[in-house]
PDB file of N, CA and C in Angstrom:
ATOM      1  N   UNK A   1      77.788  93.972  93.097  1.00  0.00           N
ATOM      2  CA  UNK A   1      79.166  94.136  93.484  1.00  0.00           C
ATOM      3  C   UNK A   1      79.643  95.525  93.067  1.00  0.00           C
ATOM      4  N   UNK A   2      80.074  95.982  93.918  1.00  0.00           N
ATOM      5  CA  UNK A   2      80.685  97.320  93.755  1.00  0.00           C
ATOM      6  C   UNK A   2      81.947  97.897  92.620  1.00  0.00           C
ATOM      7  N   UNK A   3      81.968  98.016  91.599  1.00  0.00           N
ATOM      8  CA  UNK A   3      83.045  98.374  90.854  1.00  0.00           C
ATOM      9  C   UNK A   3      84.195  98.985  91.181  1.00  0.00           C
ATOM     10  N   UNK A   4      84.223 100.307  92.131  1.00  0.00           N
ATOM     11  CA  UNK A   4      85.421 101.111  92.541  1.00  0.00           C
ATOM     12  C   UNK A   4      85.512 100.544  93.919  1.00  0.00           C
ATOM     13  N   UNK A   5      86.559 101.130  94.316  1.00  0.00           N
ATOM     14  CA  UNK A   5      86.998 101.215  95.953  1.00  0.00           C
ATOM     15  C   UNK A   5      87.876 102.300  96.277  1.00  0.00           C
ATOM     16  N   UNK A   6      87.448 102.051  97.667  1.00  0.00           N
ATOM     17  CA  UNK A   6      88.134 103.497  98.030  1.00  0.00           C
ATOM     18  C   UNK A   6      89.342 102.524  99.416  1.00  0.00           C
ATOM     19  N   UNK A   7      89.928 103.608  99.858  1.00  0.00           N
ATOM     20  CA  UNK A   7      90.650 102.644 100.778  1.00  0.00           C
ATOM     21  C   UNK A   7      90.560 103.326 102.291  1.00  0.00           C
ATOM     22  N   UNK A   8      90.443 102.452 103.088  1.00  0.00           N
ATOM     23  CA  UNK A   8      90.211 102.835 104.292  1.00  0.00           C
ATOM     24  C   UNK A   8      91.063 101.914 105.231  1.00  0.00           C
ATOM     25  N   UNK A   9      91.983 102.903 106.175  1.00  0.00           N
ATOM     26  CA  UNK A   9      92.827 102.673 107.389  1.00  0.00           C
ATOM     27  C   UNK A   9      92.144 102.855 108.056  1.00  0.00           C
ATOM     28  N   UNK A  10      93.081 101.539 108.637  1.00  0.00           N
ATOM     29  CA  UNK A  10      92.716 102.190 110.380  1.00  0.00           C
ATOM     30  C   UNK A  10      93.270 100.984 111.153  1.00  0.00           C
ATOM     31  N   UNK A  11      93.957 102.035 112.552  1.00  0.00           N
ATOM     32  CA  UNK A  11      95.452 101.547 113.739  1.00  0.00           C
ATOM     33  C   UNK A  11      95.010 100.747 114.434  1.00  0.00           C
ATOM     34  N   UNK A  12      95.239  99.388 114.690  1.00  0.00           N
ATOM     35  CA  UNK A  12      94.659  98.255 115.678  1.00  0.00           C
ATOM     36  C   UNK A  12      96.161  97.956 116.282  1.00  0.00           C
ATOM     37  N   UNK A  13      96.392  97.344 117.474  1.00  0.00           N
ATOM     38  CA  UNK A  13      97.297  96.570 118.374  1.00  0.00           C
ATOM     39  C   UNK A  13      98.134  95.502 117.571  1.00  0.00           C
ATOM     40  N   UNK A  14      98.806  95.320 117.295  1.00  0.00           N
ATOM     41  CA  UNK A  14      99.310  94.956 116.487  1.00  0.00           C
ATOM     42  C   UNK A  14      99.455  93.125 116.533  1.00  0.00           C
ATOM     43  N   UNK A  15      98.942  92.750 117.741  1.00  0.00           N
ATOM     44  CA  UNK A  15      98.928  91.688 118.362  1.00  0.00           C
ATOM     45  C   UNK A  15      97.403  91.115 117.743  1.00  0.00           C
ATOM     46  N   UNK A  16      96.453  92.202 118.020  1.00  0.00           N
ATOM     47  CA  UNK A  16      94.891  92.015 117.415  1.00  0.00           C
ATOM     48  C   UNK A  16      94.844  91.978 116.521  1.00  0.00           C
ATOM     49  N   UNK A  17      95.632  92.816 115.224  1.00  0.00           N
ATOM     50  CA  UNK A  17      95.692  92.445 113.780  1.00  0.00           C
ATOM     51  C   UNK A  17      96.172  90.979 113.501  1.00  0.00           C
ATOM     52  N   UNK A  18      97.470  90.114 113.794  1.00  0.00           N
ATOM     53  CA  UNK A  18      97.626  89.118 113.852  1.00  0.00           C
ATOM     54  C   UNK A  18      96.819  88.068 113.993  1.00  0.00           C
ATOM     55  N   UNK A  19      95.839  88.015 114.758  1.00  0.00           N
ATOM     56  CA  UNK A  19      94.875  87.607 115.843  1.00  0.00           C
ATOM     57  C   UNK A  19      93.470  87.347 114.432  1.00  0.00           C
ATOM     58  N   UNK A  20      93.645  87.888 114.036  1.00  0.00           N
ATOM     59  CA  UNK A  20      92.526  88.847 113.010  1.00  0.00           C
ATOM     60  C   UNK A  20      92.802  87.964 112.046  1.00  0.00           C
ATOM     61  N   UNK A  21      93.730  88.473 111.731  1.00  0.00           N
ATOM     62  CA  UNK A  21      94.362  87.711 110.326  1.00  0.00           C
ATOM     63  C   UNK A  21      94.464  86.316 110.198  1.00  0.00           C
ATOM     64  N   UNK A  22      94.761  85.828 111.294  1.00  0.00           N
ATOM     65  CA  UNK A  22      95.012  84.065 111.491  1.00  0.00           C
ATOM     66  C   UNK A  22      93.707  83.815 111.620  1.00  0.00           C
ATOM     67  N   UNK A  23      92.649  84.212 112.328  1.00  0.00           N
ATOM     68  CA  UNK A  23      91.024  83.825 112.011  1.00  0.00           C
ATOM     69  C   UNK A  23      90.320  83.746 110.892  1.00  0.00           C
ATOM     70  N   UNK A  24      90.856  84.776 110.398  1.00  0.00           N
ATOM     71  CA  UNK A  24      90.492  85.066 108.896  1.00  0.00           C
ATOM     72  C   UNK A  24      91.312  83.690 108.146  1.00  0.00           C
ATOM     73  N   UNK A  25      92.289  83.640 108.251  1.00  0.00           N
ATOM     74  CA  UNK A  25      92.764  82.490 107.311  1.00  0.00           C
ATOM     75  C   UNK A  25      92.434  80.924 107.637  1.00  0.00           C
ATOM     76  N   UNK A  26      92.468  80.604 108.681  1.00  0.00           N
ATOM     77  CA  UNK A  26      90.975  79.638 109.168  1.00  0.00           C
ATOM     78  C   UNK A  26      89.666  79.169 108.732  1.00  0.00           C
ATOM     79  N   UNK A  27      89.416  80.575 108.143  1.00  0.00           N
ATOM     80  CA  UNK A  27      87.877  80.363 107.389  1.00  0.00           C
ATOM     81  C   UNK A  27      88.036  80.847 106.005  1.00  0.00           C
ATOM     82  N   UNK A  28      89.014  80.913 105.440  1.00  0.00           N
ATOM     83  CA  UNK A  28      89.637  81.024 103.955  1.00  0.00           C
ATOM     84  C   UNK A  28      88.616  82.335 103.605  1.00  0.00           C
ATOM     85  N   UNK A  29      88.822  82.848 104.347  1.00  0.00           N
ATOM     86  CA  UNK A  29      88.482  84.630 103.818  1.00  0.00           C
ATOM     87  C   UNK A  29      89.933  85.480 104.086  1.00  0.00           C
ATOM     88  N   UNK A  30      89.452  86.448 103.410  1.00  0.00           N
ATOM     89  CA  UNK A  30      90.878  87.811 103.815  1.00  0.00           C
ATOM     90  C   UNK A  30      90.160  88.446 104.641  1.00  0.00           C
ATOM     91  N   UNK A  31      91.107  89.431 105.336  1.00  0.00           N
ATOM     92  CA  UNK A  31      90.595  90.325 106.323  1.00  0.00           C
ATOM     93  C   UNK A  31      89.603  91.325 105.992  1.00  0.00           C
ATOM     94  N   UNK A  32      89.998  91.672 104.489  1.00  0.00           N
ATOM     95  CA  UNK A  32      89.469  92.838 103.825  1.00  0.00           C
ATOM     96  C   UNK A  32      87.743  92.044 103.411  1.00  0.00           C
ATOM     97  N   UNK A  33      87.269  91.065 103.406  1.00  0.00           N
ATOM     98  CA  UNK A  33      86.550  90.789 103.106  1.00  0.00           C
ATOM     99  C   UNK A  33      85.705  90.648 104.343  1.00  0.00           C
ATOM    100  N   UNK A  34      86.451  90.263 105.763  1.00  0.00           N
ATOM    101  CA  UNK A  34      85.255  90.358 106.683  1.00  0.00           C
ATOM    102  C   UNK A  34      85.418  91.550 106.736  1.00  0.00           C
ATOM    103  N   UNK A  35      85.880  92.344 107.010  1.00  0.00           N
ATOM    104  CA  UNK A  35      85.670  94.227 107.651  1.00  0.00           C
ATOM    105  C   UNK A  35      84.551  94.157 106.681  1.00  0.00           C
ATOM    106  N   UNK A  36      84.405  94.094 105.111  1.00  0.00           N
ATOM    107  CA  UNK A  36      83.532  94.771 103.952  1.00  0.00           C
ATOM    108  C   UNK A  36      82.118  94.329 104.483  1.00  0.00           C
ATOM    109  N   UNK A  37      81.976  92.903 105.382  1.00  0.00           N
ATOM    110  CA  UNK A  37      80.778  92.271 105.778  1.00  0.00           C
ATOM    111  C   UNK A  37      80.146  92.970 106.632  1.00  0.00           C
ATOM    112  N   UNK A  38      81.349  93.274 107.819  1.00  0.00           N
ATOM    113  CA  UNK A  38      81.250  93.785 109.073  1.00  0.00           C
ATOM    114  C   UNK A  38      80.587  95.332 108.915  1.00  0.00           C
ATOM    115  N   UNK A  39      80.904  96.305 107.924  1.00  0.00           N
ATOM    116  CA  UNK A  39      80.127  97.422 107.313  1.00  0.00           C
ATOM    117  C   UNK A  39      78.996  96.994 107.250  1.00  0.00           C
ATOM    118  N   UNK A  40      78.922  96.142 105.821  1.00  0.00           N
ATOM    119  CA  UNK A  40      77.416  95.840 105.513  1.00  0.00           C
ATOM    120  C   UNK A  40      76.292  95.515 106.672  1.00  0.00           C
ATOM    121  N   UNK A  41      76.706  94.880 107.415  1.00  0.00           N
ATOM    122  CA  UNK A  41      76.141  94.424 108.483  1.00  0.00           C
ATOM    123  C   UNK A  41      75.790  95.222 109.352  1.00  0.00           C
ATOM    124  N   UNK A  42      76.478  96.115 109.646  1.00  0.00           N
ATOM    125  CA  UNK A  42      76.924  97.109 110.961  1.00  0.00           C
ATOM    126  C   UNK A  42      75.724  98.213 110.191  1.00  0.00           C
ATOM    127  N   UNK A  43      75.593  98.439 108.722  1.00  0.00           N
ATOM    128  CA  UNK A  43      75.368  99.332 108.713  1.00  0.00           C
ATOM    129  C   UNK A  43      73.505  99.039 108.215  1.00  0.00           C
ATOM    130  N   UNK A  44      73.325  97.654 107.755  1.00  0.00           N
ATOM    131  CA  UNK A  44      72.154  97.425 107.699  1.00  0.00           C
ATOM    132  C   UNK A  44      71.543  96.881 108.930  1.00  0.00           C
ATOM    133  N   UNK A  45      72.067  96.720 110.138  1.00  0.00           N
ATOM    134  CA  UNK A  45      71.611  97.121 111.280  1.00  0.00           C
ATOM    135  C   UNK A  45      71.382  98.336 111.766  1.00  0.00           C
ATOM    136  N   UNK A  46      71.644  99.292 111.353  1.00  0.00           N
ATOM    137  CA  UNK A  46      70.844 100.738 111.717  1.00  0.00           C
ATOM    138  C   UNK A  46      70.473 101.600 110.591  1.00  0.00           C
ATOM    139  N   UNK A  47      70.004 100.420 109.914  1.00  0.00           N
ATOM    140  CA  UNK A  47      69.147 101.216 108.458  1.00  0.00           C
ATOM    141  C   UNK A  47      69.239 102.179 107.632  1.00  0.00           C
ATOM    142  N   UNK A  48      70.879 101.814 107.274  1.00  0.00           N
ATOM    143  CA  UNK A  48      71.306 102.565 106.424  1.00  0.00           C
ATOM    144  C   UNK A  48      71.713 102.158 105.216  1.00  0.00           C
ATOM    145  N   UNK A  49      71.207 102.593 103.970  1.00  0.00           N
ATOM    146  CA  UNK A  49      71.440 101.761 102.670  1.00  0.00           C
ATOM    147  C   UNK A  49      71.998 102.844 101.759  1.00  0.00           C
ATOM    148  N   UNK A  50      72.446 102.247 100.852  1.00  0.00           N
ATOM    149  CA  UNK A  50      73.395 102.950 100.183  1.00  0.00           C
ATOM    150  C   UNK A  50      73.037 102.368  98.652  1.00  0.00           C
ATOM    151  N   UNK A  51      73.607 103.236  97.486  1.00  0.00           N
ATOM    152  CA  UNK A  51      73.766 102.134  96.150  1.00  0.00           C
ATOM    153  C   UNK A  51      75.203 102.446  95.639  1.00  0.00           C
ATOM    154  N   UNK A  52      75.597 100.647  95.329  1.00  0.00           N
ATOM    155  CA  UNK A  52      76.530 100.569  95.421  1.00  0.00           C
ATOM    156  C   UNK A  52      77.598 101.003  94.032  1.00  0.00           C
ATOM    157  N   UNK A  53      78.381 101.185  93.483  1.00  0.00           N
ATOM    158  CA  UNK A  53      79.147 101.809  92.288  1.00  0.00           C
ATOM    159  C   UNK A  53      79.263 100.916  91.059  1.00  0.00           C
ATOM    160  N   UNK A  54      78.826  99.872  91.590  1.00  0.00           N
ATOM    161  CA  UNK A  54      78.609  98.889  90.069  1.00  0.00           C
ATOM    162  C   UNK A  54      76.676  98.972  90.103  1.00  0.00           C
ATOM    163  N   UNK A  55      75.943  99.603  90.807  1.00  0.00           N
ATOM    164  CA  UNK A  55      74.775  99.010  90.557  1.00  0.00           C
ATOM    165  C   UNK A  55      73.981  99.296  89.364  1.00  0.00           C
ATOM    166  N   UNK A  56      73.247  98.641  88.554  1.00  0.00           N
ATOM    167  CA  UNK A  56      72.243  99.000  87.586  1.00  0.00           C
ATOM    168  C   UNK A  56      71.315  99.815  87.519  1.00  0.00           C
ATOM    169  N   UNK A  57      71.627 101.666  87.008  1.00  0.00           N
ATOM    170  CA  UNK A  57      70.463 102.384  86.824  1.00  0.00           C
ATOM    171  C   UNK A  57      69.974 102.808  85.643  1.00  0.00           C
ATOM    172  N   UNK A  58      68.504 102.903  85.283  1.00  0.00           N
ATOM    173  CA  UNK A  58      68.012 103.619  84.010  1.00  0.00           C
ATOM    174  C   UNK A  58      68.411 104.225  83.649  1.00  0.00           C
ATOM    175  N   UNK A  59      69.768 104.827  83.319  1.00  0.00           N
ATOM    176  CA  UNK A  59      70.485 105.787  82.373  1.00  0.00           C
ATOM    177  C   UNK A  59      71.432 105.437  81.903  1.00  0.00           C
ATOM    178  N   UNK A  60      71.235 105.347  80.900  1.00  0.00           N
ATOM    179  CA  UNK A  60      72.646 104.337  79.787  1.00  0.00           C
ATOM    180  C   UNK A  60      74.240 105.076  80.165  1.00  0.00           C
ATOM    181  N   UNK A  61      74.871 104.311  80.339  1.00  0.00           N
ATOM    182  CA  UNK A  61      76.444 104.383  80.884  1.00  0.00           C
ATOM    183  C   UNK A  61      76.616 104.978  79.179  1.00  0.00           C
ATOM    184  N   UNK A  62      77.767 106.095  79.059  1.00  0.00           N
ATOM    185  CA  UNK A  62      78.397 106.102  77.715  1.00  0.00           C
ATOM    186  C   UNK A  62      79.153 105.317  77.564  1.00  0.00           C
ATOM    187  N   UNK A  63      79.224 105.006  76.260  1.00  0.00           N
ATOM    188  CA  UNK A  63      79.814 103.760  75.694  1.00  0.00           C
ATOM    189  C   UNK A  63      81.508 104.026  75.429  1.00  0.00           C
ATOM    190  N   UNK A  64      82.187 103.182  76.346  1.00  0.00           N
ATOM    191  CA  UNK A  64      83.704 103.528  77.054  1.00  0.00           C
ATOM    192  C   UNK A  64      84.565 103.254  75.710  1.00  0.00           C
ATOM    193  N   UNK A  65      84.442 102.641  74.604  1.00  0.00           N
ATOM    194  CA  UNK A  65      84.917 101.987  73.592  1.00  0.00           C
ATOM    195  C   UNK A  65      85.098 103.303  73.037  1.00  0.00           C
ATOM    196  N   UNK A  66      84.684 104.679  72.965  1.00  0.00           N
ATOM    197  CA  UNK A  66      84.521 105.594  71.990  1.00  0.00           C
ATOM    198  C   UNK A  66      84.966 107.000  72.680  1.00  0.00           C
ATOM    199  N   UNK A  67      85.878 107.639  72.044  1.00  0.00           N
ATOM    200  CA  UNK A  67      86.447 108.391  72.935  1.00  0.00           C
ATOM    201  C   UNK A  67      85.401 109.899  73.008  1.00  0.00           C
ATOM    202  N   UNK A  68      84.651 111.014  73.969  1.00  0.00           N
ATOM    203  CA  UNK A  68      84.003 111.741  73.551  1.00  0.00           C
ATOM    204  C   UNK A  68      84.763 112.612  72.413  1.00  0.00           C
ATOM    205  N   UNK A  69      83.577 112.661  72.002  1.00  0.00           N
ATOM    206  CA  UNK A  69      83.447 113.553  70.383  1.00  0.00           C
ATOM    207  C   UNK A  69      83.299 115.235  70.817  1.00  0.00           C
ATOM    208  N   UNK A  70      84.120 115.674  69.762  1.00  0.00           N
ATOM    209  CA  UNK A  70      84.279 117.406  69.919  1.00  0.00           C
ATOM    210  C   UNK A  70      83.408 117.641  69.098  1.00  0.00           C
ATOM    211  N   UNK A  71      82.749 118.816  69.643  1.00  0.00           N
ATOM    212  CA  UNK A  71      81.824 119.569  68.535  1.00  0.00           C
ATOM    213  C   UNK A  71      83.162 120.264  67.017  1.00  0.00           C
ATOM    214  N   UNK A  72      82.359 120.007  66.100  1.00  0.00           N
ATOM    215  CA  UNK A  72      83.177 120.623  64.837  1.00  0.00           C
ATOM    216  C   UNK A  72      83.851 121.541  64.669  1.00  0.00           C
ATOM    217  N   UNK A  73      84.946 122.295  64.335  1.00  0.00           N
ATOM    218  CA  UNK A  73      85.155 123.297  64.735  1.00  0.00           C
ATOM    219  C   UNK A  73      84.938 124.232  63.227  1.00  0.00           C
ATOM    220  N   UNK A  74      85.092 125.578  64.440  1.00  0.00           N
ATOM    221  CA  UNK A  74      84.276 126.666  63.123  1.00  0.00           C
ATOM    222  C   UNK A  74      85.992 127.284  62.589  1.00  0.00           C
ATOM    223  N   UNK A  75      86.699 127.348  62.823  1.00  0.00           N
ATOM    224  CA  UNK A  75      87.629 127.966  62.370  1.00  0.00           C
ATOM    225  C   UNK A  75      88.698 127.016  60.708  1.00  0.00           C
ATOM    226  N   UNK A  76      88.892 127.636  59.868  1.00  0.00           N
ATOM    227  CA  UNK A  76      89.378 126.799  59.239  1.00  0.00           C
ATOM    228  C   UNK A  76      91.258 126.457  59.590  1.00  0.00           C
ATOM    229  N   UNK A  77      90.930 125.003  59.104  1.00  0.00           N
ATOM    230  CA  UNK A  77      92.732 124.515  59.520  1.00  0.00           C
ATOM    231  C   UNK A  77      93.861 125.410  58.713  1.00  0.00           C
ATOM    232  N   UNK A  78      94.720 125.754  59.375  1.00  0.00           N
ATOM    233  CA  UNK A  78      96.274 126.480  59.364  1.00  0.00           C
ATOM    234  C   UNK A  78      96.601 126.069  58.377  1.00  0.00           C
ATOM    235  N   UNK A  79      97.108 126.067  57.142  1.00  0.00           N
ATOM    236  CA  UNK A  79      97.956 125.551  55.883  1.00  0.00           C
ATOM    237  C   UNK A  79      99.220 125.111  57.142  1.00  0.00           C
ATOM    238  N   UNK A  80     100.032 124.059  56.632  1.00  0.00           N
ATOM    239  CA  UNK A  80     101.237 123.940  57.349  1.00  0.00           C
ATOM    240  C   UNK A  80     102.475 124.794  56.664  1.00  0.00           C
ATOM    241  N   UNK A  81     103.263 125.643  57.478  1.00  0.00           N
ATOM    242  CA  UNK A  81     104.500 126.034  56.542  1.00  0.00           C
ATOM    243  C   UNK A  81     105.513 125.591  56.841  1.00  0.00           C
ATOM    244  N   UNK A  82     106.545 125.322  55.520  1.00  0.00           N
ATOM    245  CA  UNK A  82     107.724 124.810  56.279  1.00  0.00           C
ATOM    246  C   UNK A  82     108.947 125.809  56.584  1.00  0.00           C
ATOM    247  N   UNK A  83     109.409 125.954  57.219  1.00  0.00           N
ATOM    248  CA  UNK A  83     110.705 126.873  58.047  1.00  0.00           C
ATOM    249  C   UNK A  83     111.681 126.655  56.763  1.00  0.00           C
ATOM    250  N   UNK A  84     112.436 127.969  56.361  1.00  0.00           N
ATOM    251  CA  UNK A  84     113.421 127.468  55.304  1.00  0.00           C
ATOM    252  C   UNK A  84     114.147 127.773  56.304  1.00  0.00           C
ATOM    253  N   UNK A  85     115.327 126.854  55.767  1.00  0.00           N
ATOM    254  CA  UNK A  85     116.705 126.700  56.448  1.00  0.00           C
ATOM    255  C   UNK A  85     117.452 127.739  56.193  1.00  0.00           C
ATOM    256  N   UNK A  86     118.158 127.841  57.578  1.00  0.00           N
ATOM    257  CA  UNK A  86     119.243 129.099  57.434  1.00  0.00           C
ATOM    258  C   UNK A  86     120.439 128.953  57.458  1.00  0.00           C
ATOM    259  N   UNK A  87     120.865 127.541  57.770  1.00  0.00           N
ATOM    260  CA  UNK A  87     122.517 127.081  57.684  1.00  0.00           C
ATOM    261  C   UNK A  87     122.905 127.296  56.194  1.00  0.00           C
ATOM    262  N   UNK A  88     124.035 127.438  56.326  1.00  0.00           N
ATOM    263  CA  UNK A  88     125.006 127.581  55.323  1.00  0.00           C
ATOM    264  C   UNK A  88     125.186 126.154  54.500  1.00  0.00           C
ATOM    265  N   UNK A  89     125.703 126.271  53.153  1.00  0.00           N
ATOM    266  CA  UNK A  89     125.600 124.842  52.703  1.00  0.00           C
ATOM    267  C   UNK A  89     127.211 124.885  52.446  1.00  0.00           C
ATOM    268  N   UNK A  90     127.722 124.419  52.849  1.00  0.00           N
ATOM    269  CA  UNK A  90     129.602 124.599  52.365  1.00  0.00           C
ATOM    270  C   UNK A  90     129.521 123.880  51.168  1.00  0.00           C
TER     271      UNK A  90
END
């Protein structure tokens, strides 16, 4: 199963979307789920394969729990100073 998505339009008759949609709810699917078939299908009929964005490859995912790490830095930290005040004290 694919992790991301992207989104894809596109202008049908507005009568045929309806049409679409009530078929689809007939067979307790969404629309968005036959079009996703209708790709797969469409497209493994002319032998075209793809891998998909959730799939499993030999290279370890970084571990999302851990935010990346900065190399050390060479400069030493700023002392903090504090601003003396310039108002008047009545």
């Amino acid at each position: 199963m694919e992790l991301k998505t992207a989104r894809f339009t596109l202008l049908l008759d507005p009568n045929k979307k309806a049409a679409f949609e009530q078929l689809c709810a007939r067979q307790d699917r969404t629309p968005s789920q036959v079009v996703r078939q209708l790709i797969r299908d469409y497209m493994a009929q002319h032998g075209v394969s793809y891998v998909g964005s959730g799939a499993v490859t030999n290279t370890p995912a970084p571990d999302s729990d851990t935010a990346p790490t900065k190399p050390p830095s060479t400069r030493s930290p700023q002392p903090s100073v504090r601003k003396a005040s310039t108002r008047k004290k009545a």
